[in-house]
Protein backbone atom coordinates (compact mmCIF):
# COMPACT_ATOMS: atom_id res chain seq x y z
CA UNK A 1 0.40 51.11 -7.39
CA UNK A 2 -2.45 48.85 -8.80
CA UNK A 3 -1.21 49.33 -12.53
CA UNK A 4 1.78 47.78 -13.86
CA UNK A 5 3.54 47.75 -17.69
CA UNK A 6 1.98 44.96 -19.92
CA UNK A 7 5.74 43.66 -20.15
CA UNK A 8 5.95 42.59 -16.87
CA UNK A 9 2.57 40.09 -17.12
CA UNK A 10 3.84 38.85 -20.37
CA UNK A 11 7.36 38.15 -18.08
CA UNK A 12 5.41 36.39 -15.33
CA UNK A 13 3.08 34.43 -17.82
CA UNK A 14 6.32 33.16 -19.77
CA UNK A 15 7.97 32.27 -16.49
CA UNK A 16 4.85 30.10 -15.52
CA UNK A 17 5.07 28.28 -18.75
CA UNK A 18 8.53 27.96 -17.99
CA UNK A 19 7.81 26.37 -14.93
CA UNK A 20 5.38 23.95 -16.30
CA UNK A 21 7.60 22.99 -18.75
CA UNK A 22 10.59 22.15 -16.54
CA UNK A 23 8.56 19.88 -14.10
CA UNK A 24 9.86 16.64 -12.73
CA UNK A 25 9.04 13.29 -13.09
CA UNK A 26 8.10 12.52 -9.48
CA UNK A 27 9.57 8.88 -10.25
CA UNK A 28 13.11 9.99 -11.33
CA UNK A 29 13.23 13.35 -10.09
CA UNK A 30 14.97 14.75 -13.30
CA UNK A 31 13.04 17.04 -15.34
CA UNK A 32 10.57 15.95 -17.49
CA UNK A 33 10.20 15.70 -21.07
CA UNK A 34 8.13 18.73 -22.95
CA UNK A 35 5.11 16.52 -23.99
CA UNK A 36 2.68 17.11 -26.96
CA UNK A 37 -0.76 18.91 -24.85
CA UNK A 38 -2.78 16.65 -27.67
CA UNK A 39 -1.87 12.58 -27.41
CA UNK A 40 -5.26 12.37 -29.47
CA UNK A 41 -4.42 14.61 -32.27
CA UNK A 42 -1.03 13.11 -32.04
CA UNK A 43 -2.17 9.70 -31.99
CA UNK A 44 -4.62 10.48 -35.07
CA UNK A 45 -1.68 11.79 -37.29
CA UNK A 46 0.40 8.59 -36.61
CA UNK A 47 -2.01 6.41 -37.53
CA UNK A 48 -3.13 8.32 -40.84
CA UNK A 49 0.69 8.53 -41.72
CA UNK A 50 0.63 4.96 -41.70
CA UNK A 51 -2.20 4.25 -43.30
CA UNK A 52 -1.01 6.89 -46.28
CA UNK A 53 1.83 5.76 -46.56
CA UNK A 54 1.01 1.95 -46.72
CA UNK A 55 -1.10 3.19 -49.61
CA UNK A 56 1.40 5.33 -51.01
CA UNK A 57 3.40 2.77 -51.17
CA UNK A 58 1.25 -0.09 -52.75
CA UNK A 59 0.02 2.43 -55.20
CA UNK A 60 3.21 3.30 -56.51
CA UNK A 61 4.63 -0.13 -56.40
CA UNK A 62 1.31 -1.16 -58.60
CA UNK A 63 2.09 2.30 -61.19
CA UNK A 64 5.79 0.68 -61.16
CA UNK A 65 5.13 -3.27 -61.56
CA UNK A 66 4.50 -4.93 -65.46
CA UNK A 67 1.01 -5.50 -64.20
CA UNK A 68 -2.03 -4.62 -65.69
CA UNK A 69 -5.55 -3.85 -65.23
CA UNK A 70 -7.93 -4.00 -67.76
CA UNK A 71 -11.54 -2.88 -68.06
CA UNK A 72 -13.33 -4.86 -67.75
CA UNK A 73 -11.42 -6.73 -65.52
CA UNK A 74 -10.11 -10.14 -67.03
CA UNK A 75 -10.31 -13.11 -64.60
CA UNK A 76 -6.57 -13.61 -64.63
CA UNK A 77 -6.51 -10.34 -63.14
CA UNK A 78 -8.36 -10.94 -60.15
CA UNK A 79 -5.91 -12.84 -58.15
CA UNK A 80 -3.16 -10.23 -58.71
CA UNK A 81 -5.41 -8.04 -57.49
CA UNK A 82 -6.68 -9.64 -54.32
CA UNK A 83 -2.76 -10.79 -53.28
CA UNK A 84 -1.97 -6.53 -53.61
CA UNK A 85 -4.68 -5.81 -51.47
CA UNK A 86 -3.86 -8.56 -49.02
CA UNK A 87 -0.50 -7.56 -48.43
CA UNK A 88 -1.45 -4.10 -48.23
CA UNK A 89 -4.29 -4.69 -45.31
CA UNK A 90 -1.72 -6.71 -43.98
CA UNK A 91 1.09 -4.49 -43.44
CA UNK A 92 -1.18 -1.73 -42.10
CA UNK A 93 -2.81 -3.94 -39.45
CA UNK A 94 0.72 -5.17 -38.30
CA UNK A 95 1.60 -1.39 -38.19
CA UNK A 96 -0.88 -0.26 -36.49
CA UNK A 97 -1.52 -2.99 -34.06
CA UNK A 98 2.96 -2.49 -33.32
CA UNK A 99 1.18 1.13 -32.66
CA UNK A 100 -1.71 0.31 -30.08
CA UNK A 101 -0.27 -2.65 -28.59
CA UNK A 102 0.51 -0.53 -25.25
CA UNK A 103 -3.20 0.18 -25.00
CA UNK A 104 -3.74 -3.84 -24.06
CA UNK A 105 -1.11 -3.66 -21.22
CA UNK A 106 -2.63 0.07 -19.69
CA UNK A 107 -5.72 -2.15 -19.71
CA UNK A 108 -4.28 -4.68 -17.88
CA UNK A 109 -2.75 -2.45 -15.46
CA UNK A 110 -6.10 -0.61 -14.75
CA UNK A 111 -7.83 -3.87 -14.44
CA UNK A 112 -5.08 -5.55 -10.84
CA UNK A 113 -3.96 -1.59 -10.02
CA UNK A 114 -4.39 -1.57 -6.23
CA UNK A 115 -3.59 1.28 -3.94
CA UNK A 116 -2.34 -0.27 -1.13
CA UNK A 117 0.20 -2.30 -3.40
CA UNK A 118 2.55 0.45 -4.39
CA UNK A 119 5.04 0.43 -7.37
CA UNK A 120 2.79 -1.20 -9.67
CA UNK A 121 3.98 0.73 -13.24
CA UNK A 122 3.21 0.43 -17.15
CA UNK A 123 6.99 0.23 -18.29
CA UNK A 124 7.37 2.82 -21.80
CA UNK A 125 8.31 0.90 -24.82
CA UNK A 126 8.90 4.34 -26.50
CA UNK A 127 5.79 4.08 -28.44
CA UNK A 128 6.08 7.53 -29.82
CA UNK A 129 2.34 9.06 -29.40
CA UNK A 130 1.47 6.88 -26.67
CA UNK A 131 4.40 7.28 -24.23
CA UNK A 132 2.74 10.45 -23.08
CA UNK A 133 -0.55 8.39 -21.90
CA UNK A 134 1.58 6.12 -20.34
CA UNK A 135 3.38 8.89 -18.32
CA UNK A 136 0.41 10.40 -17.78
CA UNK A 137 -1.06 7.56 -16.28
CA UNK A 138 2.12 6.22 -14.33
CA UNK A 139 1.88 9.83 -12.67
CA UNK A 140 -2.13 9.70 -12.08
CA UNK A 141 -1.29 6.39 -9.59
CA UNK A 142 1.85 8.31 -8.10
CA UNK A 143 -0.88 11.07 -6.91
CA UNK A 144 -3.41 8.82 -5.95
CA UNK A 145 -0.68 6.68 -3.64
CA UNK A 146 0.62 9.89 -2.03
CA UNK A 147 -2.54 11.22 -1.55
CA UNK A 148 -3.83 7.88 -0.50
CA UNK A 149 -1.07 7.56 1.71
CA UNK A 150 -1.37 10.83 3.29
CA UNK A 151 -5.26 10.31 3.96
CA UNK A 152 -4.10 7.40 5.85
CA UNK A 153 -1.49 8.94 8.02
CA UNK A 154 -4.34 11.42 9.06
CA UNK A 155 -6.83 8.66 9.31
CA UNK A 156 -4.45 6.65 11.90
CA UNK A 157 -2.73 9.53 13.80
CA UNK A 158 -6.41 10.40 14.58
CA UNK A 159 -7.35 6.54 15.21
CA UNK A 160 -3.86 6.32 17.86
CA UNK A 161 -5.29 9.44 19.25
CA UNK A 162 -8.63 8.33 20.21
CA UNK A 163 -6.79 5.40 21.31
CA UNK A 164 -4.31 6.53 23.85
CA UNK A 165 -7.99 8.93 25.06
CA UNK A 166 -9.89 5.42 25.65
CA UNK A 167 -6.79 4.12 27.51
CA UNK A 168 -6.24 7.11 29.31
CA UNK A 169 -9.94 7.19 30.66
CA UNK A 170 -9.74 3.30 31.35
CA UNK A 171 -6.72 3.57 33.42
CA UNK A 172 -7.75 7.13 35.20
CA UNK A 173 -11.58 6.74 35.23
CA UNK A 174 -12.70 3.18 35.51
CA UNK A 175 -9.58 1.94 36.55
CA UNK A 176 -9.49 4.18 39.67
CA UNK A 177 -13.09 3.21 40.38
CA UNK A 178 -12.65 -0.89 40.06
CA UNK A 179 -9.75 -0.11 42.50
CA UNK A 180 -11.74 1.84 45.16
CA UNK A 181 -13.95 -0.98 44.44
CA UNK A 182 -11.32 -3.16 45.95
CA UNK A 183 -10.04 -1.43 48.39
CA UNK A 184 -14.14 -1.25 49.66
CA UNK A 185 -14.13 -4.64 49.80
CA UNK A 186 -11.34 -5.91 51.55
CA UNK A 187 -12.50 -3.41 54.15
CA UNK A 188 -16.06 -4.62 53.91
CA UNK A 189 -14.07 -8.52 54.45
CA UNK A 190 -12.21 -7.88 57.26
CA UNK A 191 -15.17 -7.00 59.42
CA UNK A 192 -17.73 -9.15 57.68
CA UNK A 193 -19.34 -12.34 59.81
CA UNK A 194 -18.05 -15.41 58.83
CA UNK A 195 -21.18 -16.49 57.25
CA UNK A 196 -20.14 -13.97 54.58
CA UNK A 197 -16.87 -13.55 54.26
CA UNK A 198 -16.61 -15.88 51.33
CA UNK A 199 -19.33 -14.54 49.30
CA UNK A 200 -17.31 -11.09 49.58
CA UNK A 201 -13.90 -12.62 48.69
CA UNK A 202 -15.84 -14.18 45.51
CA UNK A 203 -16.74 -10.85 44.78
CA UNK A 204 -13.10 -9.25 45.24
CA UNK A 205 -11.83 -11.49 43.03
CA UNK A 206 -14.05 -10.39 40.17
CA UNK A 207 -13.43 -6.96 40.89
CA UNK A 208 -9.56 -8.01 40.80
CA UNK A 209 -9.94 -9.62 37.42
CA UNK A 210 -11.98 -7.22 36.04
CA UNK A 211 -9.51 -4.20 36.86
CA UNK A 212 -6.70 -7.18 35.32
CA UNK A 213 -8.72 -6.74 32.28
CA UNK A 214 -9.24 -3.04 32.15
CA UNK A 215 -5.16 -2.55 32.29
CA UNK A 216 -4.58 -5.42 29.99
CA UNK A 217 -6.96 -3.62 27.50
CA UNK A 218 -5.47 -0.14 28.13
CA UNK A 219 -1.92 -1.78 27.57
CA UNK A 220 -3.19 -2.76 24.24
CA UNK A 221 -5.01 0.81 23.09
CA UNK A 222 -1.80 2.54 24.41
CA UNK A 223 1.78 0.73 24.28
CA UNK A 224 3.07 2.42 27.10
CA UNK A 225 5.94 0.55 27.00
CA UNK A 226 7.25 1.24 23.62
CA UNK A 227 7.63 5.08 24.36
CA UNK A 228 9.12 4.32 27.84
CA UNK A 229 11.39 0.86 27.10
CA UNK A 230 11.65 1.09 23.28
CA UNK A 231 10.28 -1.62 20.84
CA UNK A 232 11.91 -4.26 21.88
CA UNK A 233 10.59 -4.99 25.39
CA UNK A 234 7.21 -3.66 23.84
CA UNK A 235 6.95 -6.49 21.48
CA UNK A 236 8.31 -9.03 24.73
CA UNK A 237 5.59 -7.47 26.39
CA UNK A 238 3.36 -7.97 23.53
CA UNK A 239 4.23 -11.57 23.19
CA UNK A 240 3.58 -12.32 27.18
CA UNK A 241 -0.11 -10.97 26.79
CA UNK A 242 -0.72 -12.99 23.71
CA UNK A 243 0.50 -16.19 25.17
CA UNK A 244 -1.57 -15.67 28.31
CA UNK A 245 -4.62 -14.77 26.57
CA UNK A 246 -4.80 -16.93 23.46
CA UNK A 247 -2.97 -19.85 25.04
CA UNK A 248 -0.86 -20.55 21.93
CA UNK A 249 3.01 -20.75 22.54
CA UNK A 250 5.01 -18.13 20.96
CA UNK A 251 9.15 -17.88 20.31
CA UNK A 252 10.15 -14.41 20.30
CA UNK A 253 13.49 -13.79 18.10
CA UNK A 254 14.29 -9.58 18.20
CA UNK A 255 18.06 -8.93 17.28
CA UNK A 256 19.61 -7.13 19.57
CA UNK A 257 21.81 -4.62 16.83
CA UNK A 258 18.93 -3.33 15.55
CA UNK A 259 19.51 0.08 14.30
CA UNK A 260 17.89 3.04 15.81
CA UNK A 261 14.30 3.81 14.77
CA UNK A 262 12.38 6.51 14.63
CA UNK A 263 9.09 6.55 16.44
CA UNK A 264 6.94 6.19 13.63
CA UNK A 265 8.34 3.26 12.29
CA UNK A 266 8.68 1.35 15.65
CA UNK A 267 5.02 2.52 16.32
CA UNK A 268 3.86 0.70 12.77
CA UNK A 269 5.74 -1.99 13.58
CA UNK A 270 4.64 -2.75 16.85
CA UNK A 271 0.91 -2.14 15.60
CA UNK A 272 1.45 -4.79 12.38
CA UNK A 273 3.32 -7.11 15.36
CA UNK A 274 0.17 -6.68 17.32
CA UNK A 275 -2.51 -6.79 14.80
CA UNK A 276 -0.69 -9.68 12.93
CA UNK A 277 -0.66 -11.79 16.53
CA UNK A 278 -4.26 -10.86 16.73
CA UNK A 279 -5.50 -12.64 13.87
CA UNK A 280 -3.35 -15.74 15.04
CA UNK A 281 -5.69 -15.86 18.19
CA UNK A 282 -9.02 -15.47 16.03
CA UNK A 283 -8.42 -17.16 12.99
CA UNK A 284 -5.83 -19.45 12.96
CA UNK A 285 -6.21 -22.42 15.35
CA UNK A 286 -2.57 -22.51 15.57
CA UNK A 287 -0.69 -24.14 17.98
CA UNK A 288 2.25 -22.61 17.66
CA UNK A 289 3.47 -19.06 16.53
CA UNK A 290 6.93 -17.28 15.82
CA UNK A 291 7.62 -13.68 16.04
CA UNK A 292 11.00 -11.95 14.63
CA UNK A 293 12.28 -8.84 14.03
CA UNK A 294 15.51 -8.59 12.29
CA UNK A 295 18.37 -6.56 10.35
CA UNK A 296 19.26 -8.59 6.99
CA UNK A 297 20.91 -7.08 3.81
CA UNK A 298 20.34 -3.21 5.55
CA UNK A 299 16.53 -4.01 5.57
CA UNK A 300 14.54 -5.40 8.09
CA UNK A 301 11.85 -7.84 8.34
CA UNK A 302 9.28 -8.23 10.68
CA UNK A 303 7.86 -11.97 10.50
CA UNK A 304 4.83 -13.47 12.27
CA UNK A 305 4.35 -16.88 10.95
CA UNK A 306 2.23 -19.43 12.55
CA UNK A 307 1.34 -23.59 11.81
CA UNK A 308 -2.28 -23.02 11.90
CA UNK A 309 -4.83 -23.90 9.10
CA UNK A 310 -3.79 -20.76 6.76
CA UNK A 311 -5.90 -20.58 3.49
CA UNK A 312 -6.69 -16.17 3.80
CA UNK A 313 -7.62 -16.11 0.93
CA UNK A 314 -9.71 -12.90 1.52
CA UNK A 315 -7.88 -9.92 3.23
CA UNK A 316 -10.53 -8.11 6.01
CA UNK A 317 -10.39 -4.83 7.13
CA UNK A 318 -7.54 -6.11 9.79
CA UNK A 319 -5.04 -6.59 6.54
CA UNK A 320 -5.73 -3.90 4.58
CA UNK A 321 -5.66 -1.92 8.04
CA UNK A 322 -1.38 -3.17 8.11
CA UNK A 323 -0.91 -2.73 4.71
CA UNK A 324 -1.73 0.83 5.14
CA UNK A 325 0.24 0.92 8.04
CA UNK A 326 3.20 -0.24 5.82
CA UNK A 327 2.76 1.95 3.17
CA UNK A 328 3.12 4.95 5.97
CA UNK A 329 6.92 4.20 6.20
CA UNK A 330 7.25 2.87 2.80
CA UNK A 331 7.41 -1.18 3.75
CA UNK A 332 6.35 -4.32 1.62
CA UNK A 333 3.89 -6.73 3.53
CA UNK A 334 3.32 -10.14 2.04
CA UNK A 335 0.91 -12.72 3.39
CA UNK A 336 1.35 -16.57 2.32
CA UNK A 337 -0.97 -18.57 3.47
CA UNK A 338 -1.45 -21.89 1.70
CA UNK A 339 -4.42 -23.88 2.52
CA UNK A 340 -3.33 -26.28 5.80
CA UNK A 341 0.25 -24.76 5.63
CA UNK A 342 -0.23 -22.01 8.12
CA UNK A 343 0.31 -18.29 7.51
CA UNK A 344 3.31 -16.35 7.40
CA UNK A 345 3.21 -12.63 7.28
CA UNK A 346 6.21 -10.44 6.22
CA UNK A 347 6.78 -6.76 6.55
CA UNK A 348 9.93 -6.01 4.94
CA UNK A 349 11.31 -1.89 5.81
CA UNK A 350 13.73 -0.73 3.36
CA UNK A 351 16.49 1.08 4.65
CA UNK A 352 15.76 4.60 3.32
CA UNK A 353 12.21 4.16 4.84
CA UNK A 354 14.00 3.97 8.67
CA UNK A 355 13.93 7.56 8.92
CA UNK A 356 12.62 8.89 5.54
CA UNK A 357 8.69 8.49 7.24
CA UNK A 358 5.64 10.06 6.83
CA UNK A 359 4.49 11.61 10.25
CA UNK A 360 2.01 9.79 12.47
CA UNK A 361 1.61 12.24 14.85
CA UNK A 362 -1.14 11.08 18.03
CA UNK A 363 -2.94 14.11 18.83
C-alpha cells in the first residue's frame, strides 16, 4: 500500500532526530554531546549577558555608594566618575576577551593545519558557546583527513597498477624483443668474417646492457620480490640496485623478529625505503647511507639516514608522495635535515596501524 498512518512518519522522523542526536565523536568514539544548532545566537547572548550584567552591576553599586552626582556636574565629580567607568570598561573587556580568546588559537590552527600532518587538534578549554565551533572544526579536519586519505589510497592503488602494467609490458614486450635481439646476434657472430666480428660483439653488448636496464627498471615499477620473498630480501634487493647504480655505500640493518605484516604495510614501506634511497642518489651527494628497519617499544621504524649535504628545506612532490604513503597505514614520517648534517628520514608504524590498514589494492 502507498498510504500509511501519519503516526508512523512522525515515528520515523523522531527516530532520525534520535539518531542525529546520539552521534559519535569520531575522535573518542563515545556519543556526542547534544550541541546548541545556533553557536552565533549562543555566542551573542553570552556576550550581552556580560555586558548587562557588568552594567548591572556598576549601576547598582553607583545607586548603593555615598557618591553623588550633581547637575551640573561639579569638577570634584569628574574623577569619580571617570575611575567608575574605567573599571567598568575594564572588567567587560577582560570578560569578554576570557570569552573569545579561543578564536586566536582556531586562527592559529587554520593558519599551519596541513593534511598530510595528521592529529593536528584545537584542545577545548570548555569555553561554553565556543566549544561547539571548536568541535565543529576538530571534526571538519577529521573528514577532510579521511577523505584525503581515502583519495590517496585510490590515487596510489591506481598509480601501483599502472605500474606493475609498464613492468609487465617491459619484461614481456620489450624485454622479449632486446632478447631475440641477442640471441640474433650471437648467431649473426658466430658466422660473421673476422673483419666484423668485433663490431657485432660491440653491438651485443649494448643490446646486453640495455635488456640489464629494462629488468633493472621493471624490478623497480614492480617489486617482484616482495610478494614472492617477503620484505626483507626486497629491501636487500633494493639496497644491491642502489649501491650499483648510485655508487654510494649502503649498511643494511632489517631485524630479523619482525612481526608479520600485512601486504599493505610492507608494500608502503618498501615504496618510502625506495623512494627515500632515491632522493639519496639525486640530491644528496652522500657518501655514505644507512638503511634500518626495526621493532622498538611495539612500533617500528623505518630509517634512511645519509651524511650528505642535507638542508631540504622544501619538500617536492617525492615527500609529500611518502607522507601520503604513511598516512595510508597510519605512520609518522619525519625528515631532519640540517644544513651540512645530512638527512635522516623516519617512518615510525604504530602498532595498531600493522594490520588496522587502509586497502591499497593494485588493480
Amino acid at each position: 500500500m502507498m498510504g500509511g498512518s501519519p503516526h508512523g512518519h512522525r515515528r520515523t522522523r523522531t527516530s532520525r532526530l534520535g539518531a542525529v542526536n546520539q552521534r559519535t565523536d569520531p575522535r573518542t568514539g563515545r556519543p556526542a554531546a547534544t550541541r546548541s544548532r545556533h553557536p552565533a545566537r549562543a555566542l551573542f547572548w553570552r556576550l550581552f549577558a556580560i555586558n548587562g550584567l557588568v552594567f548591572t552591576a556598576g549601576t547598582f553599586v553607583l545607586a548603593l555608594s555615598p557618591a553623588t552626582v550633581s547637575s551640573p556636574v561639579l569638577l570634584a565629580e569628574i574623577p569619580v566618575l571617570i575611575v567608575g567607568l574605567a573599571l567598568i570598561i575594564t572588567t567587560n573587556a577582560l570578560l569578554i576577551r576570557k570569552s573569545l580568546a579561543p578564536l586566536d588559537a582556531l586562527t592559529t590552527l587554520m593558519q599551519r593545519v596541513d593534511l598530510l600532518t595528521a592529529g593536528d587538534r584545537l584542545t577545548d578549554s570548555g569555553n561554553g558557546d565556543l566549544t561547539q565551533l571548536i568541535a565543529t572544526f576538530n571534526e571538519m579536519l577529521d573528514r577532510l583527513e579521511a577523505e584525503r586519505s581515502a583519495s590517496s589510497a585510490y590515487a596510489l592503488a591506481a598509480q601501483e597498477g599502472e605500474r606493475r602494467r609498464i613492468a609487465r609490458e617491459l619484461h614481456d614486450e620489450i624485454g622479449q624483443s632486446l632478447t631475440v635481439a641477442l640471441l640474433s646476434l650471437k648467431s649473426v657472430v658466430d658466422r660473421a668474417p673476422e673483419a666484423l666480428r668485433e663490431e657485432l660483439r660491440s653491438a651485443q653488448e649494448t643490446v646486453r646492457a640495455s635488456l640489464d636496464e629494462v629488468r633493472r627498471v621493471a624490478r623497480r615499477l614492480r617489486p617482484g620480490v616482495l610478494e614472492d620473498l617477503g620484505l626483507n630480501s626486497a629491501l636487500s634487493a633494493l639496497s644491491s640496485d642502489f649501491s650499483q647504480a648510485s655508487g654510494i655505500a649502503i649498511r643494511r640493518e632489517v631485524d630479523p623478529a619482525l612481526p608479520p605484516l600485512s601486504s599493505e604495510v610492507e608494500l608502503v614501506l618498501y615504496r618510502i625505503a625506495q623512494e627515500g634511497l632515491t632522493n639519496v642518489a639525486r640530491h644528496s651527494q652522500a657518501r655514505h647511507v644507512e638503511l634500518s628497519l626495526k621493532q622498538e617499544k611495539g612500533q617500528l621504524t623505518l630509517r634512511i639516514s645519509d651524511d650528505g649535504r642535507g638542508g631540504v628545506d622544501k619538500e617536492g612532490a617525492g615527500i609529500r608522495g611518502m607522507r601520503e604513503r604513511a598516512l595510508l597505514i597510519g605512520a609518522r614520517l619525519a625528515i631532519d635535515s640540517p644544513p651540512g648534517g645530512g638527512t635522516d628520514v623516519r617512518l615510525v608504524v604504530p602498532p595498531h596501524a600493522v594490520h588496522s590498514v587502509h586497502p591499497v589494492k593494485e588493480s
